[in-house]
ModelCIF file with pLDDT and N, C-alpha, C, O atoms, coordinates in Angstrom:
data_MODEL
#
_entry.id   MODEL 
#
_entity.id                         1 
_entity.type                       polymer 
_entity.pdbx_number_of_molecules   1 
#
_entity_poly.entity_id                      1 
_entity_poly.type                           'polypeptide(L)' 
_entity_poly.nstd_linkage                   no 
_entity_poly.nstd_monomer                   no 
_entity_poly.pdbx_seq_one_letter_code       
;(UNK)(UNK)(UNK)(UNK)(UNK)(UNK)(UNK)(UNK)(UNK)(UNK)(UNK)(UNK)(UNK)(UNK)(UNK)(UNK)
(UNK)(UNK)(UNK)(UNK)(UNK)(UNK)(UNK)(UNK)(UNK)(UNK)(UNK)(UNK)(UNK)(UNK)(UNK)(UNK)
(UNK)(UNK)(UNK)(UNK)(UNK)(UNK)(UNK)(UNK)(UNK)(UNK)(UNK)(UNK)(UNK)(UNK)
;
_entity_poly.pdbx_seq_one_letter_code_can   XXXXXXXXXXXXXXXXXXXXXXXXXXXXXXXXXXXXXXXXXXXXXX 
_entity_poly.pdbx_strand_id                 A 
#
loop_
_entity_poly_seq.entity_id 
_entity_poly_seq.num 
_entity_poly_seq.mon_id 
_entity_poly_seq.hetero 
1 1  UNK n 
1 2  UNK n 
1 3  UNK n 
1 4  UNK n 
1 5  UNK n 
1 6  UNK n 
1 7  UNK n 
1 8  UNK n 
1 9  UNK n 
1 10 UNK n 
1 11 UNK n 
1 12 UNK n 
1 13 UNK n 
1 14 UNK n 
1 15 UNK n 
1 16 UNK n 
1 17 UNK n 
1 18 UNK n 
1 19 UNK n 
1 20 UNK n 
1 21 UNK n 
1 22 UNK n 
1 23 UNK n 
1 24 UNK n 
1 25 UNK n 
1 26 UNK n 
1 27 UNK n 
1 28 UNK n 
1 29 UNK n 
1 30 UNK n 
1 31 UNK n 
1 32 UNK n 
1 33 UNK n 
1 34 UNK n 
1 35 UNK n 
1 36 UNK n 
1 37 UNK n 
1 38 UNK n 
1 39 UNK n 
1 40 UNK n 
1 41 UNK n 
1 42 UNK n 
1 43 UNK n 
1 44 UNK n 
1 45 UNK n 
1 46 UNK n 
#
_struct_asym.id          A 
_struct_asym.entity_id   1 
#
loop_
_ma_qa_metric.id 
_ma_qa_metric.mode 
_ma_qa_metric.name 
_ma_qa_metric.software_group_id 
_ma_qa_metric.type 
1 global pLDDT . pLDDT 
2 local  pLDDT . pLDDT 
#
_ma_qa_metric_global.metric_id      1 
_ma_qa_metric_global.metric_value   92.61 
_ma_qa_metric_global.model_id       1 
_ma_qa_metric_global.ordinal_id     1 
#
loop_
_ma_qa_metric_local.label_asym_id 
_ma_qa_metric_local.label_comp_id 
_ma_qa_metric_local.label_seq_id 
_ma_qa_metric_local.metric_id 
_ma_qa_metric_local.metric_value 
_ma_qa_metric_local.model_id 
_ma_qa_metric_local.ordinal_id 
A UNK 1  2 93.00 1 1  
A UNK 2  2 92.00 1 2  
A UNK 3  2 91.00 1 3  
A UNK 4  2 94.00 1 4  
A UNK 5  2 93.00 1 5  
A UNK 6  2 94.00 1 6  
A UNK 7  2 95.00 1 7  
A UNK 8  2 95.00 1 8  
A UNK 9  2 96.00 1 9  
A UNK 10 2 94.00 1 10 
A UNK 11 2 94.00 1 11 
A UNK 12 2 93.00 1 12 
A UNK 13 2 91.00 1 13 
A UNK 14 2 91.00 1 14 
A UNK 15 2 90.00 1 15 
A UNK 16 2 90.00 1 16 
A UNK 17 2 92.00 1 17 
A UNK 18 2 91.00 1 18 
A UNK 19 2 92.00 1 19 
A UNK 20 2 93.00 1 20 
A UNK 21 2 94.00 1 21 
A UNK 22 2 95.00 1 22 
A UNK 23 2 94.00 1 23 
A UNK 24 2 96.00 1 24 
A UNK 25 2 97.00 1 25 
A UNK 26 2 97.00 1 26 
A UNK 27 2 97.00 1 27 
A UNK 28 2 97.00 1 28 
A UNK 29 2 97.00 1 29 
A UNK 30 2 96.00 1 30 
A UNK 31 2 95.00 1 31 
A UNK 32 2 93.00 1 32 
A UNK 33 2 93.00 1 33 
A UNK 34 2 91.00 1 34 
A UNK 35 2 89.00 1 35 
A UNK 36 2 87.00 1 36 
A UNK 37 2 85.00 1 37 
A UNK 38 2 89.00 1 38 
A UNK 39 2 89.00 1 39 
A UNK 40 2 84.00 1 40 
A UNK 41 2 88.00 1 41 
A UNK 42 2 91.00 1 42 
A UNK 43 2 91.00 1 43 
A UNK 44 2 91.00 1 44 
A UNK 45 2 95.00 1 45 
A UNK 46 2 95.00 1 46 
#
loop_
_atom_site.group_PDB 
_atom_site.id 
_atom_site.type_symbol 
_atom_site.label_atom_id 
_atom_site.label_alt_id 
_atom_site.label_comp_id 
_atom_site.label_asym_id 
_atom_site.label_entity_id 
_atom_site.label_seq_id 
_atom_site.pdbx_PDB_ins_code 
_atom_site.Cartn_x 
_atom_site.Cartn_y 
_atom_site.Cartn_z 
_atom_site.occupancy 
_atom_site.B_iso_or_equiv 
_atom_site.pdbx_formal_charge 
_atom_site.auth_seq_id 
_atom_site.auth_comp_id 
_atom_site.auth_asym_id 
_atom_site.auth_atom_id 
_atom_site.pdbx_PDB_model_num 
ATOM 1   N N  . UNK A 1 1  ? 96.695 -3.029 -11.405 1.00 93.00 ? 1  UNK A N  1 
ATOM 2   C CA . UNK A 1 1  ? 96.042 -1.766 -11.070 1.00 93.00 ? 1  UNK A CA 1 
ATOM 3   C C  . UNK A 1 1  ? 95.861 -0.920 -12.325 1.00 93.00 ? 1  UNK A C  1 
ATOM 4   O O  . UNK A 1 1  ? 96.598 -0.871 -13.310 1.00 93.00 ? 1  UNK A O  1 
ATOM 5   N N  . UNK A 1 2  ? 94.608 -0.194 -12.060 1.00 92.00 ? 2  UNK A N  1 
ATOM 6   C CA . UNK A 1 2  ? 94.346 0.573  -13.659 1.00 92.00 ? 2  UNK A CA 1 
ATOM 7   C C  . UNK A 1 2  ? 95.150 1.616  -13.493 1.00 92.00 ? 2  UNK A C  1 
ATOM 8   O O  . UNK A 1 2  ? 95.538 1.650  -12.325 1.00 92.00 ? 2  UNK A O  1 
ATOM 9   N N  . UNK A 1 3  ? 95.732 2.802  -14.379 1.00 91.00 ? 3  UNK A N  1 
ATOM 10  C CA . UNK A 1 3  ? 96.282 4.105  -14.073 1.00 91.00 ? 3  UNK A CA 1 
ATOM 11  C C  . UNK A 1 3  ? 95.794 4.595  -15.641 1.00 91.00 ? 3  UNK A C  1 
ATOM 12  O O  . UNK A 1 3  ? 95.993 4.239  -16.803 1.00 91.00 ? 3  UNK A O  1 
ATOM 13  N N  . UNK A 1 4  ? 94.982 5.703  -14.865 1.00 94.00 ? 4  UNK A N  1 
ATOM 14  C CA . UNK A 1 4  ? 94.504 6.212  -16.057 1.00 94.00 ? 4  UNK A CA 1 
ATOM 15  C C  . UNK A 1 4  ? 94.524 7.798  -15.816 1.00 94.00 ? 4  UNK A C  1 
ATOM 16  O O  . UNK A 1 4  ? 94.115 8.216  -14.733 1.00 94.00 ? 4  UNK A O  1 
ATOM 17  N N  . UNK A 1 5  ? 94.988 8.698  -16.792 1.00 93.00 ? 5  UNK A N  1 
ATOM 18  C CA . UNK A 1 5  ? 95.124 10.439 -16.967 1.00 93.00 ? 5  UNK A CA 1 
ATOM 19  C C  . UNK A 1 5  ? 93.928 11.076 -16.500 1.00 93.00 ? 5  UNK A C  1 
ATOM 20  O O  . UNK A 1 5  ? 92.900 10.399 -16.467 1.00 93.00 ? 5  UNK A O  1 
ATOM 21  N N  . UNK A 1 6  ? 93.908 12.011 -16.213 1.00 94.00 ? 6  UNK A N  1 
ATOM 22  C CA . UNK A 1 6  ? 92.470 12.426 -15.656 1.00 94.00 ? 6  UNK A CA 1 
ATOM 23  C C  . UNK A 1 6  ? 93.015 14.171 -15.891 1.00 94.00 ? 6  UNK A C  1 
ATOM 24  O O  . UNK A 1 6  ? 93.633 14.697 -14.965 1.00 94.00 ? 6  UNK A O  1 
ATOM 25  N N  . UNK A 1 7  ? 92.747 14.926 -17.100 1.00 95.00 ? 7  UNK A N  1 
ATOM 26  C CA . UNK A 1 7  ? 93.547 16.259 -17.072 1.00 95.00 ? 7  UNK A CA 1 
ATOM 27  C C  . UNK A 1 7  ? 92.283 17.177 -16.439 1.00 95.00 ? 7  UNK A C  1 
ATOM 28  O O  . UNK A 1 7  ? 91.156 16.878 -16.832 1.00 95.00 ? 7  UNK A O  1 
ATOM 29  N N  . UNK A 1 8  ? 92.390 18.022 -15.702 1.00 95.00 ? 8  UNK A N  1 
ATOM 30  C CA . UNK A 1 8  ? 91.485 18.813 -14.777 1.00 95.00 ? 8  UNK A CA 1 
ATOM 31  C C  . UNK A 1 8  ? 91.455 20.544 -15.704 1.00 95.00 ? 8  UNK A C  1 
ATOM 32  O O  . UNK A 1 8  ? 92.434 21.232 -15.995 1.00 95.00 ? 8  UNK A O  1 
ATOM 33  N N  . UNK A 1 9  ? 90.103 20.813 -15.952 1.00 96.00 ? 9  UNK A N  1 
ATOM 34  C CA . UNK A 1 9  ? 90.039 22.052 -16.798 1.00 96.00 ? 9  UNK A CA 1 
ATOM 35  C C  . UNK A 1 9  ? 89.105 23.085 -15.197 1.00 96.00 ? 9  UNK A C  1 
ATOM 36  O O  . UNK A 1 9  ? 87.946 22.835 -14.867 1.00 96.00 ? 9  UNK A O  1 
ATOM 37  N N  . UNK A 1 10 ? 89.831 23.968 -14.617 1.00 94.00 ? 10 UNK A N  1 
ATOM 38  C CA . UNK A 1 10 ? 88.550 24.592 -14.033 1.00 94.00 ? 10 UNK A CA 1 
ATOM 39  C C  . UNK A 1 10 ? 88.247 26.157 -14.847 1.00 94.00 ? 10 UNK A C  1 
ATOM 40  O O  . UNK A 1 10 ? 89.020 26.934 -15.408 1.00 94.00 ? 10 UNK A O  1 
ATOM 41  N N  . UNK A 1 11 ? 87.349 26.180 -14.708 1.00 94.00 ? 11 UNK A N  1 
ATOM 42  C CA . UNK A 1 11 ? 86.431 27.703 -16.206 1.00 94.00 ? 11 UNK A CA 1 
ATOM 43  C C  . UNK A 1 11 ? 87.116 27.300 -16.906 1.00 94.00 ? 11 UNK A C  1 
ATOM 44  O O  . UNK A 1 11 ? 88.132 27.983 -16.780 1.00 94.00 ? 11 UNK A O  1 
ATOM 45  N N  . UNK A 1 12 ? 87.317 26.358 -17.861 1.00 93.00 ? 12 UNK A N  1 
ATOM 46  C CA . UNK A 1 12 ? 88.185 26.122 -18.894 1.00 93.00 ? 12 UNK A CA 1 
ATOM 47  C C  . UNK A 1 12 ? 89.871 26.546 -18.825 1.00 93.00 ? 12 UNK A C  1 
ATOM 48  O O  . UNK A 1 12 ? 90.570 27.001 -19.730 1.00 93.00 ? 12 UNK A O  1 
ATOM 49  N N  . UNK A 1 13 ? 90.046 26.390 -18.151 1.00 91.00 ? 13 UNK A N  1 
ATOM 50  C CA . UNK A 1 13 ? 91.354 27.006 -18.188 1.00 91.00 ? 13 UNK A CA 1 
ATOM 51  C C  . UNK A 1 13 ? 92.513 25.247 -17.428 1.00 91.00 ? 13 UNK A C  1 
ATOM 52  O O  . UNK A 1 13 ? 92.557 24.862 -16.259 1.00 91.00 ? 13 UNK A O  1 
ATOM 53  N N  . UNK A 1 14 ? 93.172 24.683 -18.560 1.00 91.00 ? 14 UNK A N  1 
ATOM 54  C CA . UNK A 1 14 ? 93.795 23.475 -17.956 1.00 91.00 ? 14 UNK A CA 1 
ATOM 55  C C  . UNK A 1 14 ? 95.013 23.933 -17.206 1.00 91.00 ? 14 UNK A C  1 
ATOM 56  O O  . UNK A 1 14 ? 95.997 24.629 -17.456 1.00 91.00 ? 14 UNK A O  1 
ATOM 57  N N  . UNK A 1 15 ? 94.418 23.077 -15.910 1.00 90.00 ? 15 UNK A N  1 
ATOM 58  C CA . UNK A 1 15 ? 95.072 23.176 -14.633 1.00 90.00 ? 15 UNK A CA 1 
ATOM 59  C C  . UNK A 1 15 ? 96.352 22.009 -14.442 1.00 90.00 ? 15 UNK A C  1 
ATOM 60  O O  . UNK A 1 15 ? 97.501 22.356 -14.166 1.00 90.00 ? 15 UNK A O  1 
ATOM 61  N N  . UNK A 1 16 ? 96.008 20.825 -14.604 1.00 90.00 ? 16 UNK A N  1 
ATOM 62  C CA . UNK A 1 16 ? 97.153 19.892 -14.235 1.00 90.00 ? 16 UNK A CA 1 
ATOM 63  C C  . UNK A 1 16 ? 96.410 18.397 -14.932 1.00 90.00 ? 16 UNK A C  1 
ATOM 64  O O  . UNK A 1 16 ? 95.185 18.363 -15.047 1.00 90.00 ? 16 UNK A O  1 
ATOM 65  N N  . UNK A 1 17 ? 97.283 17.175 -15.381 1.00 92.00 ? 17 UNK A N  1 
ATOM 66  C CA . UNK A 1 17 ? 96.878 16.394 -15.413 1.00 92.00 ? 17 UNK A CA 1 
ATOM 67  C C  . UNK A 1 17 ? 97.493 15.159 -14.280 1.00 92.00 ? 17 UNK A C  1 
ATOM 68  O O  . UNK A 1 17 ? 98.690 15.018 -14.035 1.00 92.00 ? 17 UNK A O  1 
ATOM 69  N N  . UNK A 1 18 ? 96.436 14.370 -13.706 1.00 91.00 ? 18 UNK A N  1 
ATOM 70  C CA . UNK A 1 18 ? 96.321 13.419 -12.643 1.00 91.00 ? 18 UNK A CA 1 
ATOM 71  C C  . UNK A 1 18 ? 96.481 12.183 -13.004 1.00 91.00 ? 18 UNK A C  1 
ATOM 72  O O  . UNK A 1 18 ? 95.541 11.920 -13.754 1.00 91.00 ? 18 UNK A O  1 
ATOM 73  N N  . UNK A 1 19 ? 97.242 11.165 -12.866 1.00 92.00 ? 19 UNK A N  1 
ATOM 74  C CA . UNK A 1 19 ? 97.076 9.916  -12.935 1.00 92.00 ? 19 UNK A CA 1 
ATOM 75  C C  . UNK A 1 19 ? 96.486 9.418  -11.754 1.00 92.00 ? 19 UNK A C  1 
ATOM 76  O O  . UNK A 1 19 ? 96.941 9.743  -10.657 1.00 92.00 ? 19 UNK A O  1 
ATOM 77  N N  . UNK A 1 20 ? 95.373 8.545  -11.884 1.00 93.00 ? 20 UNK A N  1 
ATOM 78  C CA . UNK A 1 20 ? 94.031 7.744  -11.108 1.00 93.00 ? 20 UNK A CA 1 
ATOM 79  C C  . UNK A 1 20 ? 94.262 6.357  -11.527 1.00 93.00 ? 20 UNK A C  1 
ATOM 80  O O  . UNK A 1 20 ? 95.065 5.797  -12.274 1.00 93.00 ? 20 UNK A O  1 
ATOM 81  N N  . UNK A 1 21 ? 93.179 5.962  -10.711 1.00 94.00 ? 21 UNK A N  1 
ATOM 82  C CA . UNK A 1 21 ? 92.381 4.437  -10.658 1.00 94.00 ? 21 UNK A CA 1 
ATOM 83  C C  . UNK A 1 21 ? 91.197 4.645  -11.442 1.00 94.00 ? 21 UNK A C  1 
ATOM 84  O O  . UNK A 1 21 ? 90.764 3.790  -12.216 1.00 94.00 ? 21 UNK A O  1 
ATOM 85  N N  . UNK A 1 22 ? 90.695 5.705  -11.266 1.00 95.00 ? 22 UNK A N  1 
ATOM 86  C CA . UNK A 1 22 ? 89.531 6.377  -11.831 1.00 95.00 ? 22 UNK A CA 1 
ATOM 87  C C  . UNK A 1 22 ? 88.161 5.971  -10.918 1.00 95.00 ? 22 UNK A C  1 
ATOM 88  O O  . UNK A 1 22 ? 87.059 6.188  -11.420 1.00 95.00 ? 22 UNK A O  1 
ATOM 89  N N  . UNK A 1 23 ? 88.270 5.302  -9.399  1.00 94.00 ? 23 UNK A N  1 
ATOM 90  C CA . UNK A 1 23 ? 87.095 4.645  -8.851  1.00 94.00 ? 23 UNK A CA 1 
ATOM 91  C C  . UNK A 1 23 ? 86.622 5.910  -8.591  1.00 94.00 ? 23 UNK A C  1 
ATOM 92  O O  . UNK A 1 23 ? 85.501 5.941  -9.098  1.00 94.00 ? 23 UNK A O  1 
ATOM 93  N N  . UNK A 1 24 ? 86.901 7.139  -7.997  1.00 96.00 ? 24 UNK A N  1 
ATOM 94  C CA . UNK A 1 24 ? 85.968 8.258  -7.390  1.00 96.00 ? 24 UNK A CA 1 
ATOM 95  C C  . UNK A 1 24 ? 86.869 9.196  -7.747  1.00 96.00 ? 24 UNK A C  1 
ATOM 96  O O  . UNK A 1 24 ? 87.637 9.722  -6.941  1.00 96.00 ? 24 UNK A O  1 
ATOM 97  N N  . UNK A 1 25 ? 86.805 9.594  -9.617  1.00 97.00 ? 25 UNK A N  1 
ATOM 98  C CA . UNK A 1 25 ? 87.071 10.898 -9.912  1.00 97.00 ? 25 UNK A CA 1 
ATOM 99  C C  . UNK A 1 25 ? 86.905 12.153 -9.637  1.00 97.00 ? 25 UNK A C  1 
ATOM 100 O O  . UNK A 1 25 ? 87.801 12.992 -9.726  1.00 97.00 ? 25 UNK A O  1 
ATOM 101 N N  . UNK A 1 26 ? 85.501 12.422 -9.206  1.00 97.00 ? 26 UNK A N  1 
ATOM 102 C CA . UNK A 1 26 ? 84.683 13.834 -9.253  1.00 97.00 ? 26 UNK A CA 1 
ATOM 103 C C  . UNK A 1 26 ? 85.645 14.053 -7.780  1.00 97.00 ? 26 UNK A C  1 
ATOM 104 O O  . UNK A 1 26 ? 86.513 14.921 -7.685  1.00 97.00 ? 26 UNK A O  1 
ATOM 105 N N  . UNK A 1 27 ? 85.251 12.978 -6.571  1.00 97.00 ? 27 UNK A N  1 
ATOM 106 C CA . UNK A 1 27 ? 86.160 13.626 -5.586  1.00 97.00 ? 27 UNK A CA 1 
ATOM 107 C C  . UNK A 1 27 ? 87.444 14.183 -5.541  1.00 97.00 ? 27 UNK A C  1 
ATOM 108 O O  . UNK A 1 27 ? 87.893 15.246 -5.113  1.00 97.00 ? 27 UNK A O  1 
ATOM 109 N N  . UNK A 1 28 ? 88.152 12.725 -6.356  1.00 97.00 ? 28 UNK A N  1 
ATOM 110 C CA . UNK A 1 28 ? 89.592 13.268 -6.477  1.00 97.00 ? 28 UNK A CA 1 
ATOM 111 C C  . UNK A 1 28 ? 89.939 15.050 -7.148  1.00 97.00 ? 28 UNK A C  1 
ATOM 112 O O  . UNK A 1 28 ? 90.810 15.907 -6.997  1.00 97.00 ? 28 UNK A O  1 
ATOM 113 N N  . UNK A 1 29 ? 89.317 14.968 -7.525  1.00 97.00 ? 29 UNK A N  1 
ATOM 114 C CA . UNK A 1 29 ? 88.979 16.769 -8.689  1.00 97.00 ? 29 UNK A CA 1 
ATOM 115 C C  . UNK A 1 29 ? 88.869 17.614 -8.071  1.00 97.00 ? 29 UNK A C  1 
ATOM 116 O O  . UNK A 1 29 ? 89.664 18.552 -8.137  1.00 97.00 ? 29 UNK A O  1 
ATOM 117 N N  . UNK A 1 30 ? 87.602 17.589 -7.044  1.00 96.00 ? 30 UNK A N  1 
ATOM 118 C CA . UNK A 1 30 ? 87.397 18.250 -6.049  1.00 96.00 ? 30 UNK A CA 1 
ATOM 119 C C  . UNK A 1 30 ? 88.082 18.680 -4.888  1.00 96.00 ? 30 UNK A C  1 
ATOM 120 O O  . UNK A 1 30 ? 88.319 19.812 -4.467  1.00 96.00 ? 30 UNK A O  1 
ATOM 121 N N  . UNK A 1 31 ? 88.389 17.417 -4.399  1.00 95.00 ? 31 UNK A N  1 
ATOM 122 C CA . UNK A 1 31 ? 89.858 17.488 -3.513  1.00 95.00 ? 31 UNK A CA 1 
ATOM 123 C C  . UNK A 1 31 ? 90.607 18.142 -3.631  1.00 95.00 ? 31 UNK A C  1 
ATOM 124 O O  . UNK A 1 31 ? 90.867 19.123 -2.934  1.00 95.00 ? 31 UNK A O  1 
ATOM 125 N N  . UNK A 1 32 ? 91.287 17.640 -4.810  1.00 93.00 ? 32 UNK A N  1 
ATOM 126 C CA . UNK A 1 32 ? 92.610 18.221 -5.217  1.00 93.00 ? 32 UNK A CA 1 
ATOM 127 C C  . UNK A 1 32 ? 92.531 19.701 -5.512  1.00 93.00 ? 32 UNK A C  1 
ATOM 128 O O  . UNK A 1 32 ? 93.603 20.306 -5.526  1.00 93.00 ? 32 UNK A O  1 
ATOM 129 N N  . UNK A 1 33 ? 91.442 20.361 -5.745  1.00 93.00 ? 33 UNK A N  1 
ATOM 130 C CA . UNK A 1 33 ? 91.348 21.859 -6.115  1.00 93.00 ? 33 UNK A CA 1 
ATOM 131 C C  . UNK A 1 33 ? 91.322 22.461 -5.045  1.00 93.00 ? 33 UNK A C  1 
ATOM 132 O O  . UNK A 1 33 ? 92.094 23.374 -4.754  1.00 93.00 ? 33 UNK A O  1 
ATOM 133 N N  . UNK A 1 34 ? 90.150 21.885 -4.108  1.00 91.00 ? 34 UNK A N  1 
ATOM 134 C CA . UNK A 1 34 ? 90.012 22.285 -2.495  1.00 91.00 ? 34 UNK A CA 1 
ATOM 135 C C  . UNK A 1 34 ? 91.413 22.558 -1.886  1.00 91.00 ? 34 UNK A C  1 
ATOM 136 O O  . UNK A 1 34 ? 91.797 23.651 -1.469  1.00 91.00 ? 34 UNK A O  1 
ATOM 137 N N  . UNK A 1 35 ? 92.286 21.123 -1.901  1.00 89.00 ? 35 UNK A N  1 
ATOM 138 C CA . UNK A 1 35 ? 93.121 21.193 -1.274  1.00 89.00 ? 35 UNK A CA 1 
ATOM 139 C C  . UNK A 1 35 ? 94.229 22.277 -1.445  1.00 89.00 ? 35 UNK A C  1 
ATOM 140 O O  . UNK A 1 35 ? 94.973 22.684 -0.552  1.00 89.00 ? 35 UNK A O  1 
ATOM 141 N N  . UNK A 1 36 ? 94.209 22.671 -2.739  1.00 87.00 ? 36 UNK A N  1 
ATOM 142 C CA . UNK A 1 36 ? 95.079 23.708 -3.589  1.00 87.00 ? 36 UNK A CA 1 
ATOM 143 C C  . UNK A 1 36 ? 94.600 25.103 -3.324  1.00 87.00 ? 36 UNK A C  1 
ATOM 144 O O  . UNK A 1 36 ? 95.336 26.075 -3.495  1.00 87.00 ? 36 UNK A O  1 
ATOM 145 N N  . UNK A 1 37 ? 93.657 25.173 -3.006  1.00 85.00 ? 37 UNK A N  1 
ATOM 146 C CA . UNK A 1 37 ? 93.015 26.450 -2.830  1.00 85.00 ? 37 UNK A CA 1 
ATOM 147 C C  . UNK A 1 37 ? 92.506 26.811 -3.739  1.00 85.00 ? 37 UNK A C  1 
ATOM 148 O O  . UNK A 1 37 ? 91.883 27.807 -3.373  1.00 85.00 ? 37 UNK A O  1 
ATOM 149 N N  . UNK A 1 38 ? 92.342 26.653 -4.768  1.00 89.00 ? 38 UNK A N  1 
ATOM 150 C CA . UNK A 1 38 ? 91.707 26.800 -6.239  1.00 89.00 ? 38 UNK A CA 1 
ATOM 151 C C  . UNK A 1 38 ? 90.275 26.967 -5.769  1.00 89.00 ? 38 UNK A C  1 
ATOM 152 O O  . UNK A 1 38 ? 89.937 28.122 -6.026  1.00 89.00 ? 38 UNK A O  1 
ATOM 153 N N  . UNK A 1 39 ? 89.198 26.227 -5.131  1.00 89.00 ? 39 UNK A N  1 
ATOM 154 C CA . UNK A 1 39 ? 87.868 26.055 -5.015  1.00 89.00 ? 39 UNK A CA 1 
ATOM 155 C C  . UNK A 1 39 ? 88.012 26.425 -3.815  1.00 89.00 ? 39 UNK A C  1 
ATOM 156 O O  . UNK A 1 39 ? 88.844 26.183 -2.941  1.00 89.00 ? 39 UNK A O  1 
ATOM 157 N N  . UNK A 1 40 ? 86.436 27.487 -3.929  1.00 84.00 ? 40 UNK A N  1 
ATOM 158 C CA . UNK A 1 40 ? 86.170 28.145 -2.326  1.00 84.00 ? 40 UNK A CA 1 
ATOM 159 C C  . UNK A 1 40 ? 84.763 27.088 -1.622  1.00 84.00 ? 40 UNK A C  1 
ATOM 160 O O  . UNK A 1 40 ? 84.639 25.960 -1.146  1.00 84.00 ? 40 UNK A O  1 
ATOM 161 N N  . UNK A 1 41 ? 84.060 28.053 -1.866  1.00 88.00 ? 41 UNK A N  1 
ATOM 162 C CA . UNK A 1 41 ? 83.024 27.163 -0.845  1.00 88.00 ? 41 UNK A CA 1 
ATOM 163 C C  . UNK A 1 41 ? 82.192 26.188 -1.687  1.00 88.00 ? 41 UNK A C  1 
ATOM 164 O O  . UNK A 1 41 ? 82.235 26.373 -2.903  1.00 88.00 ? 41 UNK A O  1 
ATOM 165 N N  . UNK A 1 42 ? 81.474 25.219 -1.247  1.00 91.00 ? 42 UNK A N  1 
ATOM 166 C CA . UNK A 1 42 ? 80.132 24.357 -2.135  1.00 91.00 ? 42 UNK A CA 1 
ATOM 167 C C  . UNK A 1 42 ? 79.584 25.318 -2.759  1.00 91.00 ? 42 UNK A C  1 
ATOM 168 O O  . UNK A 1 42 ? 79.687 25.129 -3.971  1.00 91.00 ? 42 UNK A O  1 
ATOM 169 N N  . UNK A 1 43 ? 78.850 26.615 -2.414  1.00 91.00 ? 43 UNK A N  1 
ATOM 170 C CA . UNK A 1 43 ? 78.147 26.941 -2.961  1.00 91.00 ? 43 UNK A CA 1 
ATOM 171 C C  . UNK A 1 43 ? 78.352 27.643 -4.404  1.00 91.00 ? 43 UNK A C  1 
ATOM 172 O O  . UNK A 1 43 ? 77.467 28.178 -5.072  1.00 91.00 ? 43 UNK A O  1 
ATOM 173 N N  . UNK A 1 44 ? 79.773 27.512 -4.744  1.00 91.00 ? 44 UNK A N  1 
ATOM 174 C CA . UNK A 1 44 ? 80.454 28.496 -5.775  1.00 91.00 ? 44 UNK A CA 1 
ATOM 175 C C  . UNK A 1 44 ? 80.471 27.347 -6.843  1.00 91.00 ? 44 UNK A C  1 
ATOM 176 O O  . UNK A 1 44 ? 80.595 27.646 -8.030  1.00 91.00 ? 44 UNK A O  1 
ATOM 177 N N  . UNK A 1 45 ? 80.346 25.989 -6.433  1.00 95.00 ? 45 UNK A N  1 
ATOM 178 C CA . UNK A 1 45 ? 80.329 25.115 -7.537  1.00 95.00 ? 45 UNK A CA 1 
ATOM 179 C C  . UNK A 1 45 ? 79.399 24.793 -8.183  1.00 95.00 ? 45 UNK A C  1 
ATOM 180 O O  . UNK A 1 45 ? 78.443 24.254 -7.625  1.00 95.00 ? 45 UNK A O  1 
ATOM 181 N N  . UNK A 1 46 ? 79.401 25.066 -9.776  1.00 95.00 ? 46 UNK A N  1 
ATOM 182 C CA . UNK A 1 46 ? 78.378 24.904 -10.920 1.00 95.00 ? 46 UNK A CA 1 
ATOM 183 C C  . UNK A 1 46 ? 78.149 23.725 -11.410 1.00 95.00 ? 46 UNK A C  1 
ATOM 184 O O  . UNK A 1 46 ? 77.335 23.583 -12.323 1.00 95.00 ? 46 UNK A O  1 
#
């Protein structure tokens, strides 16, 4: 299995780094912010 770092910057500001597979990053990112409460709605994402 691959395991690869994936460090997450949101507005530039580093948040946490992730160890992945790396098959579906952008979700995992997304997720994980969503899930955190960090990210509000779709429409706030640039």
């Amino acid at each position: 299995a691959a395991e690869r770092s994936l460090t997450i910057y949101l507005n530039r500001r580093e948040i946490v780094t992730l160890m992945t597979l790396g098959a579906e990053p952008e979700a995992l990112v997304a997720g994980y912010l969503r899930n955190q409460g960090l990210l509000g709605e779709l429409e706030d994402l640039e």
